[in-house]
C-alpha atoms as a PDB file:
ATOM      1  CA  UNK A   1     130.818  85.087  91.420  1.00  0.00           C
ATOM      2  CA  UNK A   2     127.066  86.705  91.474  1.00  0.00           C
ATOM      3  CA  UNK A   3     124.727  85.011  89.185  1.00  0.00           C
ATOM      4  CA  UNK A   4     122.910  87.599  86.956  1.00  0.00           C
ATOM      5  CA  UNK A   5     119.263  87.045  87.352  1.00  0.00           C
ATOM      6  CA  UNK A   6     116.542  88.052  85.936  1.00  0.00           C
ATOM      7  CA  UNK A   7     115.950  91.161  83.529  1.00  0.00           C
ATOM      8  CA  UNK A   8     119.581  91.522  84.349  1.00  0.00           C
ATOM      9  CA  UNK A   9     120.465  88.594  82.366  1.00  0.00           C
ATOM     10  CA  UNK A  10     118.855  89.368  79.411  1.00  0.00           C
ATOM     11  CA  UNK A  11     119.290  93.312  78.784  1.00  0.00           C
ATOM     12  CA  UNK A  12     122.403  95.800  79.373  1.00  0.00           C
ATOM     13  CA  UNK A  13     121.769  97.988  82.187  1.00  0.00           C
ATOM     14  CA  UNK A  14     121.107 100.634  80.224  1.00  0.00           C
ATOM     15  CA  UNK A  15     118.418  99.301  78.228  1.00  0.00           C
ATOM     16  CA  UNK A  16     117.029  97.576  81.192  1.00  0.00           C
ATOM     17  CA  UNK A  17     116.205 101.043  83.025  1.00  0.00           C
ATOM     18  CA  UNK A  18     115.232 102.455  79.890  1.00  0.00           C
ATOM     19  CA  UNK A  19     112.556  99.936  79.515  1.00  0.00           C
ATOM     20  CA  UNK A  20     112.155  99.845  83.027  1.00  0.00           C
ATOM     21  CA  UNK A  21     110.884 103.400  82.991  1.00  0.00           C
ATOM     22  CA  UNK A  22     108.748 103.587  80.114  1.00  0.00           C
ATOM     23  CA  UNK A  23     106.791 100.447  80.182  1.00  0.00           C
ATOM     24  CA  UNK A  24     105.837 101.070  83.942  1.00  0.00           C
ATOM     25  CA  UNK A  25     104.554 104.599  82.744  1.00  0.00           C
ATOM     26  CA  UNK A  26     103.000 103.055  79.359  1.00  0.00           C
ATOM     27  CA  UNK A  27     100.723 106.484  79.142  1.00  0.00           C
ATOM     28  CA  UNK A  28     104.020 108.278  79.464  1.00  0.00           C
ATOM     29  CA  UNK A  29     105.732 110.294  76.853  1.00  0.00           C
ATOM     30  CA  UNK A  30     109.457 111.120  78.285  1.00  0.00           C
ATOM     31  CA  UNK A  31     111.249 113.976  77.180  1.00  0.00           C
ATOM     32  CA  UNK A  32     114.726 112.842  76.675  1.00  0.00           C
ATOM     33  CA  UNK A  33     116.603 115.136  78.965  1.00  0.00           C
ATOM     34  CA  UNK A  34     113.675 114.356  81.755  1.00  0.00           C
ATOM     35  CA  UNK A  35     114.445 110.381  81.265  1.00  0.00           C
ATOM     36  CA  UNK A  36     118.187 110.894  81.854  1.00  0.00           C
ATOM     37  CA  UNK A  37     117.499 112.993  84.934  1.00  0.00           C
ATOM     38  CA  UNK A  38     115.381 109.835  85.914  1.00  0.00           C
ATOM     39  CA  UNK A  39     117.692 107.722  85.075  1.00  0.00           C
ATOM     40  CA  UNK A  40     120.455 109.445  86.986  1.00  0.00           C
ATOM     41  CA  UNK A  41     122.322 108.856  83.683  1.00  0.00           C
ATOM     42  CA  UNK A  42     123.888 111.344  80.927  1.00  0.00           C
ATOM     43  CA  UNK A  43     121.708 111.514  77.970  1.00  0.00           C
ATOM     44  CA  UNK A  44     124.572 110.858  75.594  1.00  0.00           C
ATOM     45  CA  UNK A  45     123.985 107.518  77.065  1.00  0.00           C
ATOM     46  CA  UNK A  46     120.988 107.153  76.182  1.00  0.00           C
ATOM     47  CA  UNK A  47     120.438 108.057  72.914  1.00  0.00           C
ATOM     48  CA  UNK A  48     122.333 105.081  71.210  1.00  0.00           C
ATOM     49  CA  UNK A  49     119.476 102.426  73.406  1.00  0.00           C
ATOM     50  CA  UNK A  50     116.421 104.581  72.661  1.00  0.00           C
ATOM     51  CA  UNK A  51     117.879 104.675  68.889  1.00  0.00           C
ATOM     52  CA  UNK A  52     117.577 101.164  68.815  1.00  0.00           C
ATOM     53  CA  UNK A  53     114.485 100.512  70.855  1.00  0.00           C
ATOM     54  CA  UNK A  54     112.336 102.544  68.460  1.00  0.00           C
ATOM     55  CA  UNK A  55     113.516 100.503  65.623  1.00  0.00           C
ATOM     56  CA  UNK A  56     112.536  97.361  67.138  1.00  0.00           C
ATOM     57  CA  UNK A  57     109.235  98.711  67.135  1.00  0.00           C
ATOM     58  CA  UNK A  58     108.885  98.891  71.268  1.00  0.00           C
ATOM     59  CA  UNK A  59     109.452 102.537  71.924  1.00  0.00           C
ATOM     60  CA  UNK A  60     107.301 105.209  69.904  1.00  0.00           C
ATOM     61  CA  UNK A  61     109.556 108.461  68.893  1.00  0.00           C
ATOM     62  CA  UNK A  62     107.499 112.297  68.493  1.00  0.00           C
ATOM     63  CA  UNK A  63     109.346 114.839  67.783  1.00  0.00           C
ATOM     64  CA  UNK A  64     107.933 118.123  68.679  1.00  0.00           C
ATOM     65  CA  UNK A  65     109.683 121.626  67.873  1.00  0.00           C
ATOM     66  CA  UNK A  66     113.514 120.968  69.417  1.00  0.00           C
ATOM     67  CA  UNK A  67     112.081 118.410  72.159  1.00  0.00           C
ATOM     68  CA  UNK A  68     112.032 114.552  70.925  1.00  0.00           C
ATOM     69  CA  UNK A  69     109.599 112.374  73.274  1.00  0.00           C
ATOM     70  CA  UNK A  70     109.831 108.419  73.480  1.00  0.00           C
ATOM     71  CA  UNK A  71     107.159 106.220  75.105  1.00  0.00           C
ATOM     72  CA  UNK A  72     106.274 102.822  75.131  1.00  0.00           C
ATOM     73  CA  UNK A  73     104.606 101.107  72.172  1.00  0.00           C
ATOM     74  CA  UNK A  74     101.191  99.544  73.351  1.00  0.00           C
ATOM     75  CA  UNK A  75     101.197  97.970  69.759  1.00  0.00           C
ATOM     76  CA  UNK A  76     104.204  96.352  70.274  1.00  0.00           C
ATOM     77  CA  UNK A  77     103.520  92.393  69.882  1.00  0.00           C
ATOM     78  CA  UNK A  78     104.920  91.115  72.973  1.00  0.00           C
ATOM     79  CA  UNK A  79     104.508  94.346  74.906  1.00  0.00           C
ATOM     80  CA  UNK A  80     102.606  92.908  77.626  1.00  0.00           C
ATOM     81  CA  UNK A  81     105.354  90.059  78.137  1.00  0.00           C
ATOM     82  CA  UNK A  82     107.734  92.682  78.235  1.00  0.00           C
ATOM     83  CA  UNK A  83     106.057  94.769  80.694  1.00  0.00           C
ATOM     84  CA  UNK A  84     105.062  92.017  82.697  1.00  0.00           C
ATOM     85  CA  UNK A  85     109.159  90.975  82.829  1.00  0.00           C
ATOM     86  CA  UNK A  86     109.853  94.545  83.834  1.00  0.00           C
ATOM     87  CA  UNK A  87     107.084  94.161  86.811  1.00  0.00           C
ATOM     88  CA  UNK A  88     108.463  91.479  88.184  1.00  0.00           C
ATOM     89  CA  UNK A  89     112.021  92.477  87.712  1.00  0.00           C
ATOM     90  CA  UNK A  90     113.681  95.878  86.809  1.00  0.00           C
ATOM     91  CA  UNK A  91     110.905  97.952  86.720  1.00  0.00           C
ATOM     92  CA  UNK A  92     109.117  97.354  90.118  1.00  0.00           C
ATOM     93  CA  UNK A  93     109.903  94.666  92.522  1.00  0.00           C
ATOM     94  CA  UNK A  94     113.552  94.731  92.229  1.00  0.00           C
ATOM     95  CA  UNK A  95     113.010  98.396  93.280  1.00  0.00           C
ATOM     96  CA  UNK A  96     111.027  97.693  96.359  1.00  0.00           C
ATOM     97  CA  UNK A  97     113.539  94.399  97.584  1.00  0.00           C
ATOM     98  CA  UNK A  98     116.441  96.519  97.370  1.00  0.00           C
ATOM     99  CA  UNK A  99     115.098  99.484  99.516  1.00  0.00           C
ATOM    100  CA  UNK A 100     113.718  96.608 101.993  1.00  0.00           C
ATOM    101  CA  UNK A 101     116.986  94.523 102.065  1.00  0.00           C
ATOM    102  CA  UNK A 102     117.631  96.518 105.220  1.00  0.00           C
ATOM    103  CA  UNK A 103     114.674  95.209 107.469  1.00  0.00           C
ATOM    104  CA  UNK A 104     114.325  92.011 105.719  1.00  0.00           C
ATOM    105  CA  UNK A 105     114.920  89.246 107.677  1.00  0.00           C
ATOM    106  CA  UNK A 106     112.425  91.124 109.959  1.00  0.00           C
ATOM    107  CA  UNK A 107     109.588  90.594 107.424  1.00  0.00           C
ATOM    108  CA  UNK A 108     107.782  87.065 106.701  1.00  0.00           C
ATOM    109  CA  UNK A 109     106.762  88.271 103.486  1.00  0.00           C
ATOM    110  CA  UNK A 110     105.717  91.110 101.117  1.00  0.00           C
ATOM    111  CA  UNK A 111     103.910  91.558  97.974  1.00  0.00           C
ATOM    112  CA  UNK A 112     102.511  94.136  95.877  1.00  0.00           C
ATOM    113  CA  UNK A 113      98.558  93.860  95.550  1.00  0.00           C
ATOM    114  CA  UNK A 114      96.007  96.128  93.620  1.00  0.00           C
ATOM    115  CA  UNK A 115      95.944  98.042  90.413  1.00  0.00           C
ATOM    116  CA  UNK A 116      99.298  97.495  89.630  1.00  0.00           C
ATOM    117  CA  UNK A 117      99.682  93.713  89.984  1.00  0.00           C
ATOM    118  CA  UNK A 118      96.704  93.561  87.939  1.00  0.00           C
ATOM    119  CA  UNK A 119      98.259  95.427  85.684  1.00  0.00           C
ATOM    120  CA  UNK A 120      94.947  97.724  85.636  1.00  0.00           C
ATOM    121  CA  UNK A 121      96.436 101.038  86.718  1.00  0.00           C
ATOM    122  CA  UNK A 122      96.399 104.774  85.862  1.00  0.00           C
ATOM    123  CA  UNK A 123      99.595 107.113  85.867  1.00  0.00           C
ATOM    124  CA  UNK A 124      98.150 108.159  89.377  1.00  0.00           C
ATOM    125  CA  UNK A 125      97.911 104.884  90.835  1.00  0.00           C
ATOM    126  CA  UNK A 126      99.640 104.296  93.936  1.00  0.00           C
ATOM    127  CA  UNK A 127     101.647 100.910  94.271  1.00  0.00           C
ATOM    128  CA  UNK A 128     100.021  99.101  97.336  1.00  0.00           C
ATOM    129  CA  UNK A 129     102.069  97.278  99.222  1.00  0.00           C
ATOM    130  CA  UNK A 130     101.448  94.227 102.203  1.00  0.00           C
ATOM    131  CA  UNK A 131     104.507  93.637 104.991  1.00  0.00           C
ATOM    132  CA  UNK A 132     103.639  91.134 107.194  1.00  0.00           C
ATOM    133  CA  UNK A 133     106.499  90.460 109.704  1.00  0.00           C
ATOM    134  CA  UNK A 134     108.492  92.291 113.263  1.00  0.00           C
ATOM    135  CA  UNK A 135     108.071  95.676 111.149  1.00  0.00           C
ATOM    136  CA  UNK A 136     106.622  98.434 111.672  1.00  0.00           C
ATOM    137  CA  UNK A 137     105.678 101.709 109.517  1.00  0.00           C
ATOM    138  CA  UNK A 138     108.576 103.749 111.091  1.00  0.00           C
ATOM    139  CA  UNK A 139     111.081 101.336 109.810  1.00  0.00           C
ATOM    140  CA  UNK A 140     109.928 101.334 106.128  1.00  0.00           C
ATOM    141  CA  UNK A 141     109.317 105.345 106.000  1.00  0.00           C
ATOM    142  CA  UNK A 142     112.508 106.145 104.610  1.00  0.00           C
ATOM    143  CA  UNK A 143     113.481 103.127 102.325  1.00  0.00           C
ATOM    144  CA  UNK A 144     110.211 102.926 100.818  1.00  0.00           C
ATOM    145  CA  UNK A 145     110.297 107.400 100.220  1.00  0.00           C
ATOM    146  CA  UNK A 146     113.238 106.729  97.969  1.00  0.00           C
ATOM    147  CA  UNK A 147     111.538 103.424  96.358  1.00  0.00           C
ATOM    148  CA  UNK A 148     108.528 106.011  95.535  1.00  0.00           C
ATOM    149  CA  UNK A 149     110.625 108.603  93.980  1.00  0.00           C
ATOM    150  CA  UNK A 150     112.566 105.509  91.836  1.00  0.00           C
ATOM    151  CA  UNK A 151     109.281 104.250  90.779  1.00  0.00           C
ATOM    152  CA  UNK A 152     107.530 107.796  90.159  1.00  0.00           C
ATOM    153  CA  UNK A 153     104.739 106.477  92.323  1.00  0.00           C
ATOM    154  CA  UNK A 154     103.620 106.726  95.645  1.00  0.00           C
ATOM    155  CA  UNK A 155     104.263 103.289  97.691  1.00  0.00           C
ATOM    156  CA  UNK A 156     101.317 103.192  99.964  1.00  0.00           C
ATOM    157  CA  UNK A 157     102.287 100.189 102.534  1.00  0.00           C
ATOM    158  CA  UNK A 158      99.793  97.789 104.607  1.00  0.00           C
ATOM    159  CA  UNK A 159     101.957  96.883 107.572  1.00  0.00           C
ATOM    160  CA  UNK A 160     100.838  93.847 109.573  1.00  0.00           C
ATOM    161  CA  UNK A 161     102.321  91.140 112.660  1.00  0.00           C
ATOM    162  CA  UNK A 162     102.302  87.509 111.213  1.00  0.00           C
ATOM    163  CA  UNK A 163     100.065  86.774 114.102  1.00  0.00           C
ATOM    164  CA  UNK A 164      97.788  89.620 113.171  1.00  0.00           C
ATOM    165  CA  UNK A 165      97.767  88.947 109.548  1.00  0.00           C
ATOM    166  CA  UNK A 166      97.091  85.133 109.750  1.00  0.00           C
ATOM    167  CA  UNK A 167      94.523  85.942 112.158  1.00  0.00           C
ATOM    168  CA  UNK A 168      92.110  87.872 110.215  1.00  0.00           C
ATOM    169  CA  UNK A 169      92.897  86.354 107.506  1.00  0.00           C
ATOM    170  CA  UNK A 170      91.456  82.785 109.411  1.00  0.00           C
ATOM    171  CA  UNK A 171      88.793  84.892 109.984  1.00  0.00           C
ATOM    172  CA  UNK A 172      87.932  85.931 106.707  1.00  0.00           C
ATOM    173  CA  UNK A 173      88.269  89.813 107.378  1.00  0.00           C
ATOM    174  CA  UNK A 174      87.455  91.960 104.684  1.00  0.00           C
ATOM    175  CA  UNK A 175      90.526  93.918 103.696  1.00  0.00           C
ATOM    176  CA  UNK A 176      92.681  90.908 104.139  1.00  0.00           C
ATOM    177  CA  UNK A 177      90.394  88.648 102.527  1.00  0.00           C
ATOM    178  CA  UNK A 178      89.579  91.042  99.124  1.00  0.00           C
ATOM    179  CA  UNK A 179      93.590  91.113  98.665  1.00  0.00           C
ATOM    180  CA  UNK A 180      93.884  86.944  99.314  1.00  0.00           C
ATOM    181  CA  UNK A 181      91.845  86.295  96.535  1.00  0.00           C
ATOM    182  CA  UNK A 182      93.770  88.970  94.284  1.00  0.00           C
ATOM    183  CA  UNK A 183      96.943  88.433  91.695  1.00  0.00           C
ATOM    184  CA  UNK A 184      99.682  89.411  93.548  1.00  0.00           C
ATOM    185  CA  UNK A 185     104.103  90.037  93.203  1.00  0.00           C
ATOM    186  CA  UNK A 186     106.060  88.898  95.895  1.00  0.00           C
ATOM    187  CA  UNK A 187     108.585  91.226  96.539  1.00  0.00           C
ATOM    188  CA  UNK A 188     110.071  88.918  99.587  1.00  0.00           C
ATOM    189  CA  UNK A 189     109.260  85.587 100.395  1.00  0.00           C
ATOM    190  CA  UNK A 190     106.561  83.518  98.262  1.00  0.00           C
ATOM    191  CA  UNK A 191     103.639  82.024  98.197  1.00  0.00           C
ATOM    192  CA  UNK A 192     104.986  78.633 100.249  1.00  0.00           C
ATOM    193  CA  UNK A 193     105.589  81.553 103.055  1.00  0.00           C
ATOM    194  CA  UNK A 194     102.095  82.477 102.397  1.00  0.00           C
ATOM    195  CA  UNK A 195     100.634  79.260 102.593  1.00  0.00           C
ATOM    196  CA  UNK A 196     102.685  78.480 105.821  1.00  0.00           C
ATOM    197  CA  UNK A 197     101.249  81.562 107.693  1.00  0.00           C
ATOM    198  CA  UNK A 198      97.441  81.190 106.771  1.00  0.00           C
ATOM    199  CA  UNK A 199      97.486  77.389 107.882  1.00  0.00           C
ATOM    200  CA  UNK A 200      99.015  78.198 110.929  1.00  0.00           C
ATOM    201  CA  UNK A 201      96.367  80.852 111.297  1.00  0.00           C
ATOM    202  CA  UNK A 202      93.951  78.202 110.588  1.00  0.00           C
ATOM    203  CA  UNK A 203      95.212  76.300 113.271  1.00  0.00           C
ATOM    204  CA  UNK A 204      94.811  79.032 115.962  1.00  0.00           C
ATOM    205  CA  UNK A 205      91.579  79.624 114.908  1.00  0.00           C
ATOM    206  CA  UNK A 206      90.459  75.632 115.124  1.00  0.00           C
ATOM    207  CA  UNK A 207      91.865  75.920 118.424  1.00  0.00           C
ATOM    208  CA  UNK A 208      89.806  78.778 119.628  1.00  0.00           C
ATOM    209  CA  UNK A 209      86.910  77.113 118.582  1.00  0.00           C
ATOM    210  CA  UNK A 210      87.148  73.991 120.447  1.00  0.00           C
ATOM    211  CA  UNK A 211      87.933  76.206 123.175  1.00  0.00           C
ATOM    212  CA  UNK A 212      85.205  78.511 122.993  1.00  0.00           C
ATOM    213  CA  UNK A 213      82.786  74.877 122.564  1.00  0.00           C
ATOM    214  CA  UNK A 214      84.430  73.254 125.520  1.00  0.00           C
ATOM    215  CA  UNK A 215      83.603  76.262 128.063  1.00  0.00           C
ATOM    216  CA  UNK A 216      80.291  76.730 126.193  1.00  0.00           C
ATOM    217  CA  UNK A 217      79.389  72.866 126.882  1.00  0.00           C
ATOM    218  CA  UNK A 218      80.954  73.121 130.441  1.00  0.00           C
ATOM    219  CA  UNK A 219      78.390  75.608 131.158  1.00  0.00           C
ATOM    220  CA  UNK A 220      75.491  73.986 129.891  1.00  0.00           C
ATOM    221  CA  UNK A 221      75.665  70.629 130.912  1.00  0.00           C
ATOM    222  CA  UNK A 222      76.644  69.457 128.010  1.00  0.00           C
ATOM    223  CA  UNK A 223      79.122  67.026 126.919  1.00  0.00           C
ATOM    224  CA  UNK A 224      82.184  68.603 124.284  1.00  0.00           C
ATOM    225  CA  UNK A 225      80.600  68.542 120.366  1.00  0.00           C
ATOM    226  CA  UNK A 226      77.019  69.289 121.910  1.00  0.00           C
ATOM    227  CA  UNK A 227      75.727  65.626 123.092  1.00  0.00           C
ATOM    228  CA  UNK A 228      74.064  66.087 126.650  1.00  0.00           C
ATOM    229  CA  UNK A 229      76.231  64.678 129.348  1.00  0.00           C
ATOM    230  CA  UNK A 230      74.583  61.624 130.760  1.00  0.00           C
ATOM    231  CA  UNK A 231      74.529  61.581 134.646  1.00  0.00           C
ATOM    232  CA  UNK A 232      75.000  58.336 136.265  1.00  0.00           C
ATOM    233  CA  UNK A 233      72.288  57.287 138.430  1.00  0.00           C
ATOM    234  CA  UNK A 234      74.484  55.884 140.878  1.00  0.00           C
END
């Protein structure tokens, strides 16, 4: 039997999406006819959750003319624990794992970086995405197209090798290093995988450099770790 995980565990599907939806477009006001077309789901179906939602204080209801508009309550109490369990769950990385399930065991890891895992973006903001592993943009063009019209964002991917990743990342390149020392989501793998890859980078690197001193030394006369060689006088 599957083990219900997550956001799953805790909300009916229903609700789930609903919050889904609205607390990953806080700024948001959904008409109720455009949420259902969203959703995929009749509004009938709907109405009872968003009903109750608004009640419990989460949701904010407008009515304007015939058109009623929900969106998410920033005043809420716990609205940022909320949002942050629809993040990690319903609302955003669930989304992303399922269109990648595909390719997966072709990818090392991936994780969502920038604006969004800060939880510092705009309506406009793309979600930015890392894929290190035997991937390459071609293969993720299509899956993550219909992740980016679930989400109502664009999903603007970073594709790199494990070999390439870990080695400018030992090497403290910019890009890779800026995003390193950023809060990130792990869509697949974690931060053990992480680890793993940069200390193996590490590794290559160290080995490089003893390398690269060993032929420099050679060269100069000079005995590995920069003592002079001493020449017998025999």
């Amino acid at each position: 039997m599957r083990t219900r995980r997550g956001a799953d565990a805790l909300f009916p599907d229903t609700r789930k999406r609903i919050l889904a939806a609205l607390l990953m477009h806080p700024e948001r006001a959904w008409f109720a006819s455009d949420l259902a077309r969203h959703l995929r789901a009749p509004k009938t179906s709907l109405q009872r959750e968003l009903a109750n939602l608004q009640e419990a204080g989460i949701l904010l209801r407008r009515v304007e003319g015939k058109h009623v508009y929900y969106q998410a309550d920033r005043t809420c109490p716990f609205f940022a624990d909320l949002r942050g369990l629809m993040l990690k769950t319903a609302g955003l990385v669930d989304v992303v794992r399922e269109v990648l399930r595909p390719v997966q065991d072709r990818i090392a890891f991936a994780f969502v970086y920038g604006s969004i895992a800060q939880e510092a973006e705009a309506s406009a903001s793309d979600l930015d995405l890392m894929v290190v592993g035997e991937v390459g943009l071609a293969d993720l063009s299509l899956p993550l197209r219909y992740a980016s019209q679930t989400l109502a964002r664009e999903v603007n991917p970073t594709v790199y090798s494990v070999t390439e990743f870990a080695r400018k990342a030992a090497v403290g390149q910019g890009f890779v290093h800026a995003v390193l020392g950023k809060r990130r989501l792990f869509v697949l793998g974690t931060e053990h995988d992480l680890a793993a890859t940069l200390e193996a980078g590490q590794g290559r690197a160290g080995s490089r450099d003893r390398g690269g001193d060993r032929e420099v030394a050679r060269r100069r006369g000079a005995a590995p770790g920069g003592r002079p060689r001493r020449r017998s006088l025999r």
